[in-house]
N, C-alpha and C. Protein backbone atom coordinates (compact mmCIF):
# COMPACT_ATOMS: atom_id res chain seq x y z
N UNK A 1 -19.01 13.38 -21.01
CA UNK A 1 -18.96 13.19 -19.56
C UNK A 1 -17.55 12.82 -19.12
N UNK A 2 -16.69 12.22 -19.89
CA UNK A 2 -15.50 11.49 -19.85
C UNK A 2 -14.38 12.68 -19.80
N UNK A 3 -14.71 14.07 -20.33
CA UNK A 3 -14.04 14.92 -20.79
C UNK A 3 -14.13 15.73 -19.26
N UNK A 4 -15.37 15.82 -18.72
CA UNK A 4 -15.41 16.79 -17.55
C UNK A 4 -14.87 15.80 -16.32
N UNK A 5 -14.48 14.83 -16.49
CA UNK A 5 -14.10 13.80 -14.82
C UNK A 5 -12.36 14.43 -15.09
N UNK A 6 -11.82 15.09 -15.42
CA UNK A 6 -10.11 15.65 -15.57
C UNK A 6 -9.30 14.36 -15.25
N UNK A 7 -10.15 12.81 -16.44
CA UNK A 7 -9.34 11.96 -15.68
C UNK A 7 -7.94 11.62 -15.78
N UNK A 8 -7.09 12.09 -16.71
CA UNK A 8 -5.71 12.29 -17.04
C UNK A 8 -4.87 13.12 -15.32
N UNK A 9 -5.40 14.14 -15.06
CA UNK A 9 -5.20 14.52 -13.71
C UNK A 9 -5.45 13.14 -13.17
N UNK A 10 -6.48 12.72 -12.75
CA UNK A 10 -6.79 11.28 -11.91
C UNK A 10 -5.60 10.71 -11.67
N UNK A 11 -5.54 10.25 -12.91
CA UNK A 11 -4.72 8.83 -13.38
C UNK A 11 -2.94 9.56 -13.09
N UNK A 12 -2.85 10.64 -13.19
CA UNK A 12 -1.28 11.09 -13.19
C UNK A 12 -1.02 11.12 -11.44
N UNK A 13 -2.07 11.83 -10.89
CA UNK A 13 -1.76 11.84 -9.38
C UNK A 13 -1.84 10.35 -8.48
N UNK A 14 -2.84 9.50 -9.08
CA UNK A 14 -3.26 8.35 -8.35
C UNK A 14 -1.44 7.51 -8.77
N UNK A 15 -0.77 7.86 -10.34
CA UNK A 15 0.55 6.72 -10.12
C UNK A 15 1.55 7.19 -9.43
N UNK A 16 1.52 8.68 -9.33
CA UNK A 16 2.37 9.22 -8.32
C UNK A 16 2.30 8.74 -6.98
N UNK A 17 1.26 8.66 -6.75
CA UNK A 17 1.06 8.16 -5.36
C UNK A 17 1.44 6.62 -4.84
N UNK A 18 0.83 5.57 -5.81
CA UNK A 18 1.04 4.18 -6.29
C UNK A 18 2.39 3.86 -6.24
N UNK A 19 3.47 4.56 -6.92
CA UNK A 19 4.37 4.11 -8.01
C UNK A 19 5.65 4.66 -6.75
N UNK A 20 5.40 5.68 -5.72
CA UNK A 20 6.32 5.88 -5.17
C UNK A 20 6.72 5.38 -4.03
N UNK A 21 7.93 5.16 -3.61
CA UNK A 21 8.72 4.29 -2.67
C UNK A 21 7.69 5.00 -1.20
N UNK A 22 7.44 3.75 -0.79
CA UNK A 22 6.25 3.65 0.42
C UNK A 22 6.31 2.60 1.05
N UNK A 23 5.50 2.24 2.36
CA UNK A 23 5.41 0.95 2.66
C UNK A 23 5.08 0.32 2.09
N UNK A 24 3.92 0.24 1.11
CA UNK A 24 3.63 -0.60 0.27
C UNK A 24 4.04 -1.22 -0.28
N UNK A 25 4.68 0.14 -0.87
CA UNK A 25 5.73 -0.35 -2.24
C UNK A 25 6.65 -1.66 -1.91
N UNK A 26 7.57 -1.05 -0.43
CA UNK A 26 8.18 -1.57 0.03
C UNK A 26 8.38 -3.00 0.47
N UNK A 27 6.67 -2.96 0.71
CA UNK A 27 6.32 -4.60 1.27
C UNK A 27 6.60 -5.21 0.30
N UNK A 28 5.87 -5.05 -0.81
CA UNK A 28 5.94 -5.69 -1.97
C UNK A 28 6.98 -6.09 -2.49
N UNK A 29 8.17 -5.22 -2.88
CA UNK A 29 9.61 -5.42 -2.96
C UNK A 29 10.19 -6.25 -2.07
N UNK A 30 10.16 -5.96 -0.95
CA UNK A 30 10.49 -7.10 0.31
C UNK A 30 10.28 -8.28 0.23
N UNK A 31 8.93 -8.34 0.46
CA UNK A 31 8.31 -9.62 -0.27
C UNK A 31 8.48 -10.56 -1.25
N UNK A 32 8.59 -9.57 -2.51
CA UNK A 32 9.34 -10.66 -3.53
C UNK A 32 10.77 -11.00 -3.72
N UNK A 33 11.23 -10.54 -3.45
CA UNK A 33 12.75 -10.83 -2.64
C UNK A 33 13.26 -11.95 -2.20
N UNK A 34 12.29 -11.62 -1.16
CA UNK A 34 12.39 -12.79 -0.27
C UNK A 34 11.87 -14.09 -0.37
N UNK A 35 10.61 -14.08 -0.68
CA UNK A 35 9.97 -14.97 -0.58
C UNK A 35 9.22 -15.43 -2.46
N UNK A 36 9.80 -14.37 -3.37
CA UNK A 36 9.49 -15.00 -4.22
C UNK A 36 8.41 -14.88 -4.85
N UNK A 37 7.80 -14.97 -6.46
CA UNK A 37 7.35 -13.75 -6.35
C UNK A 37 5.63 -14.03 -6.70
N UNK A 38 5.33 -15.08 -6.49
CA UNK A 38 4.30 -15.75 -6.17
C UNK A 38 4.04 -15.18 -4.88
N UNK A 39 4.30 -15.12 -3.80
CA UNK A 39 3.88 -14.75 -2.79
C UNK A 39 3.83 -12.67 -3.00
N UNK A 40 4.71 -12.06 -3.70
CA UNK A 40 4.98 -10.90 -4.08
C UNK A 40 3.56 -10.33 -4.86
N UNK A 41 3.10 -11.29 -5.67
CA UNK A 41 1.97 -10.95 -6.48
C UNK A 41 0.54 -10.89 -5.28
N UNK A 42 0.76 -12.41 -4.38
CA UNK A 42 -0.32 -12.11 -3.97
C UNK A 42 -0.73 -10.56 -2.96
N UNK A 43 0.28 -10.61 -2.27
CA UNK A 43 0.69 -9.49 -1.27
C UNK A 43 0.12 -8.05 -2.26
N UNK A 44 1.00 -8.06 -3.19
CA UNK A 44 0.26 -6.76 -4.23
C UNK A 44 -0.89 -6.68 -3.91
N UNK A 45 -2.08 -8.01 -4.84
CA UNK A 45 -3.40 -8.33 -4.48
C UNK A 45 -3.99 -7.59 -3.82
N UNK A 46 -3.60 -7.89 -2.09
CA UNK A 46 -4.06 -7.48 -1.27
C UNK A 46 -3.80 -6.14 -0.71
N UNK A 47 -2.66 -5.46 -1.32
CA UNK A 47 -3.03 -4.03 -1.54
C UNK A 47 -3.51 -3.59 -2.33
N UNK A 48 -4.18 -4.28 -3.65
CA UNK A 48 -4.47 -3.53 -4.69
C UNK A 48 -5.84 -3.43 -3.93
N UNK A 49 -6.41 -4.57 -3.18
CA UNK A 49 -7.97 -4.61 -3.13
C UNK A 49 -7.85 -3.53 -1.78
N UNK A 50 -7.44 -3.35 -1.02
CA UNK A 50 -7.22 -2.00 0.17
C UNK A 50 -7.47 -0.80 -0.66
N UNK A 51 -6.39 -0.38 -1.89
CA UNK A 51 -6.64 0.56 -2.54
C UNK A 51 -8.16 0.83 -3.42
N UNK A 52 -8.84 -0.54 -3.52
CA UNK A 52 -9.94 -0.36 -4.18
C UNK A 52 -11.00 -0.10 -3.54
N UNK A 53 -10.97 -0.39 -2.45
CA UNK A 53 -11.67 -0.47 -1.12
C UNK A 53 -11.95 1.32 -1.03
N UNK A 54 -10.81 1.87 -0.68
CA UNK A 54 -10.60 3.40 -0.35
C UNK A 54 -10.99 4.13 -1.57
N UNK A 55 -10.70 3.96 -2.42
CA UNK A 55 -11.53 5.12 -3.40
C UNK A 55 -12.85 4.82 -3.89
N UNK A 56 -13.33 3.32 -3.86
CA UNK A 56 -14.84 3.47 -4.06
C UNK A 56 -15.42 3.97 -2.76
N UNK A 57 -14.75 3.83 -1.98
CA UNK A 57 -15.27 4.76 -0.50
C UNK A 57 -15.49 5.86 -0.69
N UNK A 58 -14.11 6.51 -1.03
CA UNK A 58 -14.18 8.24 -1.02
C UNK A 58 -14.92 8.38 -2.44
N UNK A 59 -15.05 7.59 -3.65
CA UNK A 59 -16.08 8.25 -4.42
C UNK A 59 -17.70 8.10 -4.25
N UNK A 60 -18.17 7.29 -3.31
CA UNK A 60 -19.50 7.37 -2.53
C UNK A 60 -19.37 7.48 -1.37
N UNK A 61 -18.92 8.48 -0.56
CA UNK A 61 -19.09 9.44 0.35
C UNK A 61 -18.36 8.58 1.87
N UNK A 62 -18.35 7.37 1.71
CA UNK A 62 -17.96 7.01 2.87
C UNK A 62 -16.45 7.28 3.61
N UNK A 63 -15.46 8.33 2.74
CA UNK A 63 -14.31 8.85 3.32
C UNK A 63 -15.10 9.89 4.05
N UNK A 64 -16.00 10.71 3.50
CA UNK A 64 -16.45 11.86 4.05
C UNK A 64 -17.09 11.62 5.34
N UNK A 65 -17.74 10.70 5.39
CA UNK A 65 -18.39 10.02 6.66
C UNK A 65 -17.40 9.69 7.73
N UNK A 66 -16.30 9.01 7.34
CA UNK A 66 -15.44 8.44 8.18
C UNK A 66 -14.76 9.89 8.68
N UNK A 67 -13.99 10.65 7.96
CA UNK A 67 -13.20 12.15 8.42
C UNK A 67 -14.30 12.66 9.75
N UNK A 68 -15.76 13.20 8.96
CA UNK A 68 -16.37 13.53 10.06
C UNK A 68 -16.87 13.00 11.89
N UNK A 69 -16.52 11.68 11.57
CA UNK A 69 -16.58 10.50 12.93
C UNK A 69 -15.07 10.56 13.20
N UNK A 70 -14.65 11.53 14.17
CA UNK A 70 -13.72 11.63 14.34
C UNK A 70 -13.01 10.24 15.06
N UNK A 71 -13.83 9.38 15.90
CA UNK A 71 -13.08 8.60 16.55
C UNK A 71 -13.37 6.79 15.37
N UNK A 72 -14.05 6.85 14.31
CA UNK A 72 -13.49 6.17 13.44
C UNK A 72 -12.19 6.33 12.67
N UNK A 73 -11.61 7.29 12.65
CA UNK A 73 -10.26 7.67 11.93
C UNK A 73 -9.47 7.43 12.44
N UNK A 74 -9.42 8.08 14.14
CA UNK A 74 -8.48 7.36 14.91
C UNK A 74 -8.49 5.97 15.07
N UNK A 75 -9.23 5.42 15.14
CA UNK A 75 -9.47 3.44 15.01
C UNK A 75 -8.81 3.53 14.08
N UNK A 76 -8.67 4.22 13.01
CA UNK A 76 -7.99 3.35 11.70
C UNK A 76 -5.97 3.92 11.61
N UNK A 77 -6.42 5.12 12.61
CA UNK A 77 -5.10 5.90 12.70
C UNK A 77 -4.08 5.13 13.41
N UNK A 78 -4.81 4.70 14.66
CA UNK A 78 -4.14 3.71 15.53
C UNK A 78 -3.77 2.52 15.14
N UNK A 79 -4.54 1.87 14.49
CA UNK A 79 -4.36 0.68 14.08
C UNK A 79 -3.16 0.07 12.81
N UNK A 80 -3.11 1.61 12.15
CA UNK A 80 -2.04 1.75 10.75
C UNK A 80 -0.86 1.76 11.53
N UNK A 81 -0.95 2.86 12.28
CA UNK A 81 0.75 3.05 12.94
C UNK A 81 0.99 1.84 13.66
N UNK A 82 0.54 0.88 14.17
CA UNK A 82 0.83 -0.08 15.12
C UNK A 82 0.79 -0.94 14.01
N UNK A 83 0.42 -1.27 12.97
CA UNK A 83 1.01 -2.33 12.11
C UNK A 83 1.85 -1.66 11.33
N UNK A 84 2.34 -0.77 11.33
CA UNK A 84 3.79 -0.59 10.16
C UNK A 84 4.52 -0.54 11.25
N UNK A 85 4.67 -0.50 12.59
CA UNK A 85 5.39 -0.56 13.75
C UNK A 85 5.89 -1.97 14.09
N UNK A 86 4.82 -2.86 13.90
CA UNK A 86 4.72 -4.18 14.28
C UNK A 86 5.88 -4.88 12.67
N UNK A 87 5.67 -4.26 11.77
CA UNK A 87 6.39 -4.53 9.97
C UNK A 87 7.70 -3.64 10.52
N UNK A 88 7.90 -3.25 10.84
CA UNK A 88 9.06 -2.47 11.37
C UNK A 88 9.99 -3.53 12.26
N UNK A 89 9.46 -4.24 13.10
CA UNK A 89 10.02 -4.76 14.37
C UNK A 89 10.26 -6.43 13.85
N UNK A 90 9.33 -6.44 12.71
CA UNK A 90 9.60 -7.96 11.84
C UNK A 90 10.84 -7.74 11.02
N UNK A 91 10.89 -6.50 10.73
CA UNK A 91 12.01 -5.97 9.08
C UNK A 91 13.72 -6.02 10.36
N UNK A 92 13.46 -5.51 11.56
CA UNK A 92 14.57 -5.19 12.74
C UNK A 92 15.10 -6.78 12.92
N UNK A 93 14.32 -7.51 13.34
CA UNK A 93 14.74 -9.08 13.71
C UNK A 93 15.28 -9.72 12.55
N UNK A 94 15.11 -9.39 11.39
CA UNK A 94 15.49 -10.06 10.20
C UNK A 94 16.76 -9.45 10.35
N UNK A 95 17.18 -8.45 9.88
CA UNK A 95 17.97 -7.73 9.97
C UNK A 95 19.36 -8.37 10.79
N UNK A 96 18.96 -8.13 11.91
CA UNK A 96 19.71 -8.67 12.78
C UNK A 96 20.01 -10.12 12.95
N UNK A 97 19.31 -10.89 12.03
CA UNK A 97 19.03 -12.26 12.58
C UNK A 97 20.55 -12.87 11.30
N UNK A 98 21.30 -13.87 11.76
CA UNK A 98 22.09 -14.09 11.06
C UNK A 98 21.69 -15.57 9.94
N UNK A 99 20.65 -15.72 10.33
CA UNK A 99 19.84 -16.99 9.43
C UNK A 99 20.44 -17.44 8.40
N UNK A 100 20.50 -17.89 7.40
CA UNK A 100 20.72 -18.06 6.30
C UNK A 100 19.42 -17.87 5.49
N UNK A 101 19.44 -17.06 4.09
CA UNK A 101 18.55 -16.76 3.45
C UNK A 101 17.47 -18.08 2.96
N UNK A 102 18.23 -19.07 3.49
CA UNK A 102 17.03 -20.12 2.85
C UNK A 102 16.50 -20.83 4.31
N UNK A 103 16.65 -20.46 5.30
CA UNK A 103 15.89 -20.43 6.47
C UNK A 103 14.83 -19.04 6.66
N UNK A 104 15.15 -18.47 6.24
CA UNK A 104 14.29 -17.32 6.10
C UNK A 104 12.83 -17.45 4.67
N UNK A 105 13.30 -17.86 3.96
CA UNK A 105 12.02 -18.49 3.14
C UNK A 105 11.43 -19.53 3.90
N UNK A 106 11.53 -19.96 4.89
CA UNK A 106 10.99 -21.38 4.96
C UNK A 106 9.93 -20.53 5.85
N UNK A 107 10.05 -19.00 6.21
CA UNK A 107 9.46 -18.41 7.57
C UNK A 107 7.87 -17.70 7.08
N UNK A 108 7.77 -18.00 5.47
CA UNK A 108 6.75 -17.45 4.69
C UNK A 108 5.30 -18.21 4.69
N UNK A 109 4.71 -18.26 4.89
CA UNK A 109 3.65 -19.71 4.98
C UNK A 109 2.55 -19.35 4.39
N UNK A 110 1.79 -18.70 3.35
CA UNK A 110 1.28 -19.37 2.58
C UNK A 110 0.49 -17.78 1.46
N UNK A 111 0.02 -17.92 0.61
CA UNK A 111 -0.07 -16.90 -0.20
C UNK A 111 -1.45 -16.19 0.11
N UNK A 112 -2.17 -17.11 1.04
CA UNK A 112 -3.11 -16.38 1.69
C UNK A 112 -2.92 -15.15 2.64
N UNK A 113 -1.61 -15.82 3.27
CA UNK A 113 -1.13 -14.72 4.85
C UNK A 113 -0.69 -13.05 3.83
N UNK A 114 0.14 -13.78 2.72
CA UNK A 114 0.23 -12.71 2.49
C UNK A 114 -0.69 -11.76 1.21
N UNK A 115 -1.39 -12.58 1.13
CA UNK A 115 -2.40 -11.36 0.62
C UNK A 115 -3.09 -10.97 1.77
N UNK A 116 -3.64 -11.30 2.70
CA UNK A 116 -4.21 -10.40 3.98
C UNK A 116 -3.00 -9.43 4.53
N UNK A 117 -1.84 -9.78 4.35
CA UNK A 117 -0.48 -8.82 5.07
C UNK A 117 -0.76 -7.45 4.59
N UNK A 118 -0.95 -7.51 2.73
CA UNK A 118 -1.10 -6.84 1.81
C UNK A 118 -2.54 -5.78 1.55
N UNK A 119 -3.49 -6.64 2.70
CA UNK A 119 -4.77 -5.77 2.37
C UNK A 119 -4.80 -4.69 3.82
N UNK A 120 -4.41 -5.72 4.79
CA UNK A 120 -4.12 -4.69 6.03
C UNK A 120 -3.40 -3.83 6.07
N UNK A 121 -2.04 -3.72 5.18
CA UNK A 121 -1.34 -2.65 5.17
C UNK A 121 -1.81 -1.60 4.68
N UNK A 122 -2.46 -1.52 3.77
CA UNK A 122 -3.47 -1.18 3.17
C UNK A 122 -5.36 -0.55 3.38
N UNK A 123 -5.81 -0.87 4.61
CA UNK A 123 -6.73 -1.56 4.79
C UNK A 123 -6.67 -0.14 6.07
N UNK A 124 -5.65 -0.74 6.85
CA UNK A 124 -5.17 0.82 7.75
C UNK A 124 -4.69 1.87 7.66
N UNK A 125 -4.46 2.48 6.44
CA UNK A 125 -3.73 3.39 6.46
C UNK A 125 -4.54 4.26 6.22
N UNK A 126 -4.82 5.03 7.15
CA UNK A 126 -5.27 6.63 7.25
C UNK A 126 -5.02 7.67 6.07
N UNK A 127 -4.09 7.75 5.62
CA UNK A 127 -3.46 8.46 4.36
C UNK A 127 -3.88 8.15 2.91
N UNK A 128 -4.69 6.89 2.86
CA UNK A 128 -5.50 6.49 1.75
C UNK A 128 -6.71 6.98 2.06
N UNK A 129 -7.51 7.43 2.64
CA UNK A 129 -8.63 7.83 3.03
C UNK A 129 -8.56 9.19 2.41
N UNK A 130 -7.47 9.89 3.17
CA UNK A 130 -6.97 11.55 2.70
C UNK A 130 -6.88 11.38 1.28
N UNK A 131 -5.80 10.60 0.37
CA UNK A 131 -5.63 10.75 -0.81
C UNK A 131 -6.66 10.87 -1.43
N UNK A 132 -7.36 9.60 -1.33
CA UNK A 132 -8.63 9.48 -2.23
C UNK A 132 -9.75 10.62 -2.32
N UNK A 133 -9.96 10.69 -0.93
CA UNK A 133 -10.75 11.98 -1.00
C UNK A 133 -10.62 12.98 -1.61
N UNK A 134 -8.85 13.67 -1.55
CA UNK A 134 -8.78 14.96 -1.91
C UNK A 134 -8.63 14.42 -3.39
N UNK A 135 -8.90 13.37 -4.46
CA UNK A 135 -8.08 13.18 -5.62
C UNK A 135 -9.46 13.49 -5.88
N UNK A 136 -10.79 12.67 -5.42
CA UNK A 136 -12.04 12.59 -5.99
C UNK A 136 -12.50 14.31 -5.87
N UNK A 137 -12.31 14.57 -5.09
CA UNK A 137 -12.50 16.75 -5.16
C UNK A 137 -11.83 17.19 -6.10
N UNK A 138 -10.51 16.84 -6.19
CA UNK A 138 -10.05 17.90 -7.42
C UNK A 138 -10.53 17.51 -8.43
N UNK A 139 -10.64 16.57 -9.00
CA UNK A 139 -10.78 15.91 -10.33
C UNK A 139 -12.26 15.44 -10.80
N UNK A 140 -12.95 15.65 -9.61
CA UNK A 140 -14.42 15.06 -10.32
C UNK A 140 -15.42 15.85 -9.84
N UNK A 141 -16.68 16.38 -11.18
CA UNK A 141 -17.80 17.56 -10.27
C UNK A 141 -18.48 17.17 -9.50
N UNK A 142 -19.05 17.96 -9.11
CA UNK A 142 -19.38 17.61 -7.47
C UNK A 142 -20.73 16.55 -8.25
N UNK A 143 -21.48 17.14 -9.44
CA UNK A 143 -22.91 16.20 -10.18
C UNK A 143 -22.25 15.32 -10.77
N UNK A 144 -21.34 14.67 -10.27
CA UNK A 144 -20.78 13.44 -11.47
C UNK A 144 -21.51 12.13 -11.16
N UNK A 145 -22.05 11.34 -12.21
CA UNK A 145 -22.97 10.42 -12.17
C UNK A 145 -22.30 9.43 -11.36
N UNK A 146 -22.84 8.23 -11.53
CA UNK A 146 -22.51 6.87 -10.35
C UNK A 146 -21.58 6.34 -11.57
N UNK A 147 -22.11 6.64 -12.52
CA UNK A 147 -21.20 5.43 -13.53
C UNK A 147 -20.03 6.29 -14.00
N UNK A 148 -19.73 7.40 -13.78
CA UNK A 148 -18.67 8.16 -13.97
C UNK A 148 -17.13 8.11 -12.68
N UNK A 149 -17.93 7.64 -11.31
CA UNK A 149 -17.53 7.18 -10.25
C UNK A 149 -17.11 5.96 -10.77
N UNK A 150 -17.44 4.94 -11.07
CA UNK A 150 -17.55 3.57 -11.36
C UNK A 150 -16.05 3.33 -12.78
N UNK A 151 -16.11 4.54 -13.65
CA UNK A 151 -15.01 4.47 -14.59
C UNK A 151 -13.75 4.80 -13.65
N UNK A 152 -13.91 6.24 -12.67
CA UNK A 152 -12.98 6.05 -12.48
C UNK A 152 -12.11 5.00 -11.88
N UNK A 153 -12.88 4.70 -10.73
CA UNK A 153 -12.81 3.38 -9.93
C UNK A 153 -11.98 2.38 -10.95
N UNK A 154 -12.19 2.17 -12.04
CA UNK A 154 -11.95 1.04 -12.72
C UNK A 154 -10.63 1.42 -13.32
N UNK A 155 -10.24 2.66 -13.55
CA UNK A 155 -8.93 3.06 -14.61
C UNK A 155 -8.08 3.57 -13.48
N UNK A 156 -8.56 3.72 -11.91
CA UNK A 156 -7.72 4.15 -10.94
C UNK A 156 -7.04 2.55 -10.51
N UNK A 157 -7.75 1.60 -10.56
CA UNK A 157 -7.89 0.37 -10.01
C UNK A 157 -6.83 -0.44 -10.92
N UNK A 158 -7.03 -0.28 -12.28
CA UNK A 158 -5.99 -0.93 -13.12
C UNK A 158 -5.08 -0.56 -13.08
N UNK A 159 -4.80 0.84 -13.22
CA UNK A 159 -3.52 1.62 -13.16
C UNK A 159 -2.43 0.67 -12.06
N UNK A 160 -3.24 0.86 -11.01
CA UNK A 160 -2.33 0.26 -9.68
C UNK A 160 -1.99 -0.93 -9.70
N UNK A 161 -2.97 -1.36 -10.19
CA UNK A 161 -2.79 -3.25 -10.72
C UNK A 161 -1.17 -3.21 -10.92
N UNK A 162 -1.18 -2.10 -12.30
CA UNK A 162 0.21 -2.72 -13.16
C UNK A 162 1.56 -2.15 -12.69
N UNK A 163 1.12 -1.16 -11.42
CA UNK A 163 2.32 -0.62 -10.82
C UNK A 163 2.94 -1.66 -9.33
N UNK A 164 1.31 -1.89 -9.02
CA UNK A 164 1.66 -2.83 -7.77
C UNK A 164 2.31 -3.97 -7.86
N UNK A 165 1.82 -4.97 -8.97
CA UNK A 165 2.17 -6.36 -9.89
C UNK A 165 3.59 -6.28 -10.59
N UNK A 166 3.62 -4.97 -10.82
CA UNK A 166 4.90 -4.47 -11.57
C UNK A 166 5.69 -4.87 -10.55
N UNK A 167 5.89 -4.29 -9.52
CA UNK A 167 7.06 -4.25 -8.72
C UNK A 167 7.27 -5.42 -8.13
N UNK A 168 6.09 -6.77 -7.84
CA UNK A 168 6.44 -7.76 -7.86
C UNK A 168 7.42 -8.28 -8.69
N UNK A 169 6.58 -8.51 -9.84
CA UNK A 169 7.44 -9.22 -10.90
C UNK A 169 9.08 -8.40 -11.26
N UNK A 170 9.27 -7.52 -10.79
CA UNK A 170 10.79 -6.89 -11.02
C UNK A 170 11.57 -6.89 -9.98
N UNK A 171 10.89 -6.92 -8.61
CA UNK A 171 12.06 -7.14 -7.46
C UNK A 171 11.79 -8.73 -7.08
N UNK A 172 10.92 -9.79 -8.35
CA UNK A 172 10.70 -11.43 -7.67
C UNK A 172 12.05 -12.05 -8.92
N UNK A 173 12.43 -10.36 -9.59
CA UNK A 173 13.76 -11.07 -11.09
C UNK A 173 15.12 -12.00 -10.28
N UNK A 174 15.64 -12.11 -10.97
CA UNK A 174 17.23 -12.90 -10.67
C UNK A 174 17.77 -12.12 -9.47
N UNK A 175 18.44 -11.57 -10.52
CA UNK A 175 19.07 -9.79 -10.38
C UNK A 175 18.67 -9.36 -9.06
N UNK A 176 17.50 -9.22 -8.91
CA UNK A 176 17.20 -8.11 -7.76
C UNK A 176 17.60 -9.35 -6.13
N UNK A 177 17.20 -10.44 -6.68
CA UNK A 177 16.56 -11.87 -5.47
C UNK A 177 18.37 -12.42 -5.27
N UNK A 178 18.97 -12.21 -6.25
CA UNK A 178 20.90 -12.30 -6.29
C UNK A 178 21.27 -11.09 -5.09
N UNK A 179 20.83 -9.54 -5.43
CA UNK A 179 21.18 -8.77 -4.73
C UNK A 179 20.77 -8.96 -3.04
N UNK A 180 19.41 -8.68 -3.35
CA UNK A 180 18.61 -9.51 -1.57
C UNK A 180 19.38 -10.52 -0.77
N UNK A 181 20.10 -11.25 -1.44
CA UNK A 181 20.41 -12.39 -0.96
C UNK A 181 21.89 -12.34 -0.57
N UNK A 182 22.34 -11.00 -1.04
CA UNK A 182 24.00 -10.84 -0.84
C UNK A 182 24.10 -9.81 0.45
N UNK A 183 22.81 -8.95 -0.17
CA UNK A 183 22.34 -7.78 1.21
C UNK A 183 21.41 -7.93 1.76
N UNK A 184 21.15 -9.08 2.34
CA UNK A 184 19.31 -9.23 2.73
C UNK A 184 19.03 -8.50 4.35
N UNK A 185 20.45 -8.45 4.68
CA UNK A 185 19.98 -7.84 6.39
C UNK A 185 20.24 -6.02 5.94
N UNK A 186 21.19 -5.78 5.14
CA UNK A 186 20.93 -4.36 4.68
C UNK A 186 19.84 -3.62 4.27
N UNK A 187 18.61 -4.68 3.58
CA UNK A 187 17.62 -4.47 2.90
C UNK A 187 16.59 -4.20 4.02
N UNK A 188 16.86 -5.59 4.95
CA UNK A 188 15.87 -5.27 6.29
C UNK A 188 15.87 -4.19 6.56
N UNK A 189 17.25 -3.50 7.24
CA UNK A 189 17.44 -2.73 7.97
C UNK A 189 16.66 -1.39 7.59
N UNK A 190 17.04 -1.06 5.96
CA UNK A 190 16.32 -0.03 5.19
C UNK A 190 14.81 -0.13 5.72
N UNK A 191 14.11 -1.38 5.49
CA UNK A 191 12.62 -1.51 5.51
C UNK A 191 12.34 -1.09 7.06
N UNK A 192 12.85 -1.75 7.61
CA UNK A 192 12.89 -1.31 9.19
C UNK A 192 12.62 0.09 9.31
N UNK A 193 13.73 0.99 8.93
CA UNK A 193 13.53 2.29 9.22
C UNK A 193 12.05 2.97 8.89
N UNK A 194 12.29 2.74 7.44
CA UNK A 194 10.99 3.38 6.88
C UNK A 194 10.02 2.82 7.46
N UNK A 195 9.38 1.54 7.57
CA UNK A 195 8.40 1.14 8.15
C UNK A 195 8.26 2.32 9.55
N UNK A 196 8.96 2.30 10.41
CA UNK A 196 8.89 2.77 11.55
C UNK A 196 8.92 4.42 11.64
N UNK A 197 9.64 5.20 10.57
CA UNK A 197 9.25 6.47 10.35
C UNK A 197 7.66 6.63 10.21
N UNK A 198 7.51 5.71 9.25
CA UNK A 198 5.81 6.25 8.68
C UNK A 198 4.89 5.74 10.02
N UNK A 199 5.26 4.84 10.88
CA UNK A 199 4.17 4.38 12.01
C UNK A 199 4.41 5.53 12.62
N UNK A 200 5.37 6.63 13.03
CA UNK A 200 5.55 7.03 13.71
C UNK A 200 4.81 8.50 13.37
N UNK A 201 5.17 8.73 11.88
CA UNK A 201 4.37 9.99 11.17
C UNK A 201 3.01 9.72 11.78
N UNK A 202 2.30 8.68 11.34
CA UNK A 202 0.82 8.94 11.63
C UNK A 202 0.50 8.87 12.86
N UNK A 203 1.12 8.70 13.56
CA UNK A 203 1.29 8.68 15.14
C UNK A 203 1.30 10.15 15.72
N UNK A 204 2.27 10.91 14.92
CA UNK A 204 2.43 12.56 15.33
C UNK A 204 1.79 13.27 14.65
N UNK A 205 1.09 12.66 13.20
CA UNK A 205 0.59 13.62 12.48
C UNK A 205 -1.07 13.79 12.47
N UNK A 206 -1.60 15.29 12.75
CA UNK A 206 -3.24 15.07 12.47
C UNK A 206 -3.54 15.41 11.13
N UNK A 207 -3.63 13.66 11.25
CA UNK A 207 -4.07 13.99 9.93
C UNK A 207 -5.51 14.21 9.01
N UNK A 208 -6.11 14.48 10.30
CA UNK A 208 -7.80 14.60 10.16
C UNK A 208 -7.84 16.21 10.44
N UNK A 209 -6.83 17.00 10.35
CA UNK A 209 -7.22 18.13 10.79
C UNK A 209 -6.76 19.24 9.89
């Protein structure tokens, strides 16, 4: 059964997706940066559980449900672009703000905020709905059991663990939190952009269509 789920496909497309420079990614990096990487881990967290959220969805039908309710997608369409807009306009004020980097940690408040930062970013994004869906079509038969759903779920779920956690623990290093701290309004500025490209993509893009 393990042989017909093509889960090597799975697992290669799901770290491509995971592993590449995104908001996510981005938050996360940002995050530990800044604030260190306790707060970096939790933030992961709360995208990892967004991401877990969306593919046990799309592998029991509830992406398919949601695509077809056209004005649930937009609820979630709207709501993504206006928070990477809103992460955009936080990443702009930093940026600009001449603070000192250890007034700017003090602006972090607590590892709860940012694991919810981490699940909403997550949580809205329209484009996880798409992924998942189209990953669970290519890669799994249409008769694939519940507990074949349930493996993948679990080896899609870890995978991300160690890519999401990963990037904590490597942008919460010396090195990276030395660099942040020499370029921290350069770094904004970067996050800024991208944040605000991608609010703006799902803003122009149909992506239900």
């Amino acid at each position: 059964m393990i042989s017909e789920l093509h889960l090597p496909l799975i697992l290669l497309a799901a770290f491509v997706a995971s592993a590449s420079p995104g908001p996510a990614t981005l938050a996360i990096a940002g995050t530990s940066m800044n604030a260190g990487r306790g707060h970096g881990l939790a933030l992961a967290a709360g995208v990892l559980t967004g991401s877990l959220f969306w593919s046990a969805a799309a592998a029991f039908g509830l992406g398919a449900i949601m695509l077809a309710n056209a004005w649930a997608f937009e609820v979630i369409r709207y709501a993504g672009a206006g928070y990477l807009l809103y992460l955009a306009v936080k990443s702009a004020r930093t940026a600009l703000s001449k603070a000192p980097m250890v007034q700017s940690r003090l602006t972090v408040t607590s590892y709860r905020a940012a694991y919810q930062r981490g699940l909403a970013l997550h949580l809205t994004n329209p484009k996880a709905i798409l992924f998942f869906g189209s990953l669970f079509s290519v890669g799994v038969p249409v008769d694939a059991a519940a507990s074949s759903m349930v493996i993948i779920i679990a080896a899609v779920g870890l995978q991300s663990a160690l890519v999401f956690h990963g990037y904590a623990l490597i942008f919460s290093s010396a090195p990276m939190i030395a660099g942040y701290t020499r370029l921290r309004r350069w770094f904004e500025g970067v996050f800024a952009v991208v944040f605000a490209f991608a609010g703006f993509k799902i803003l122009t893009t149909r992506l239900g269509g």
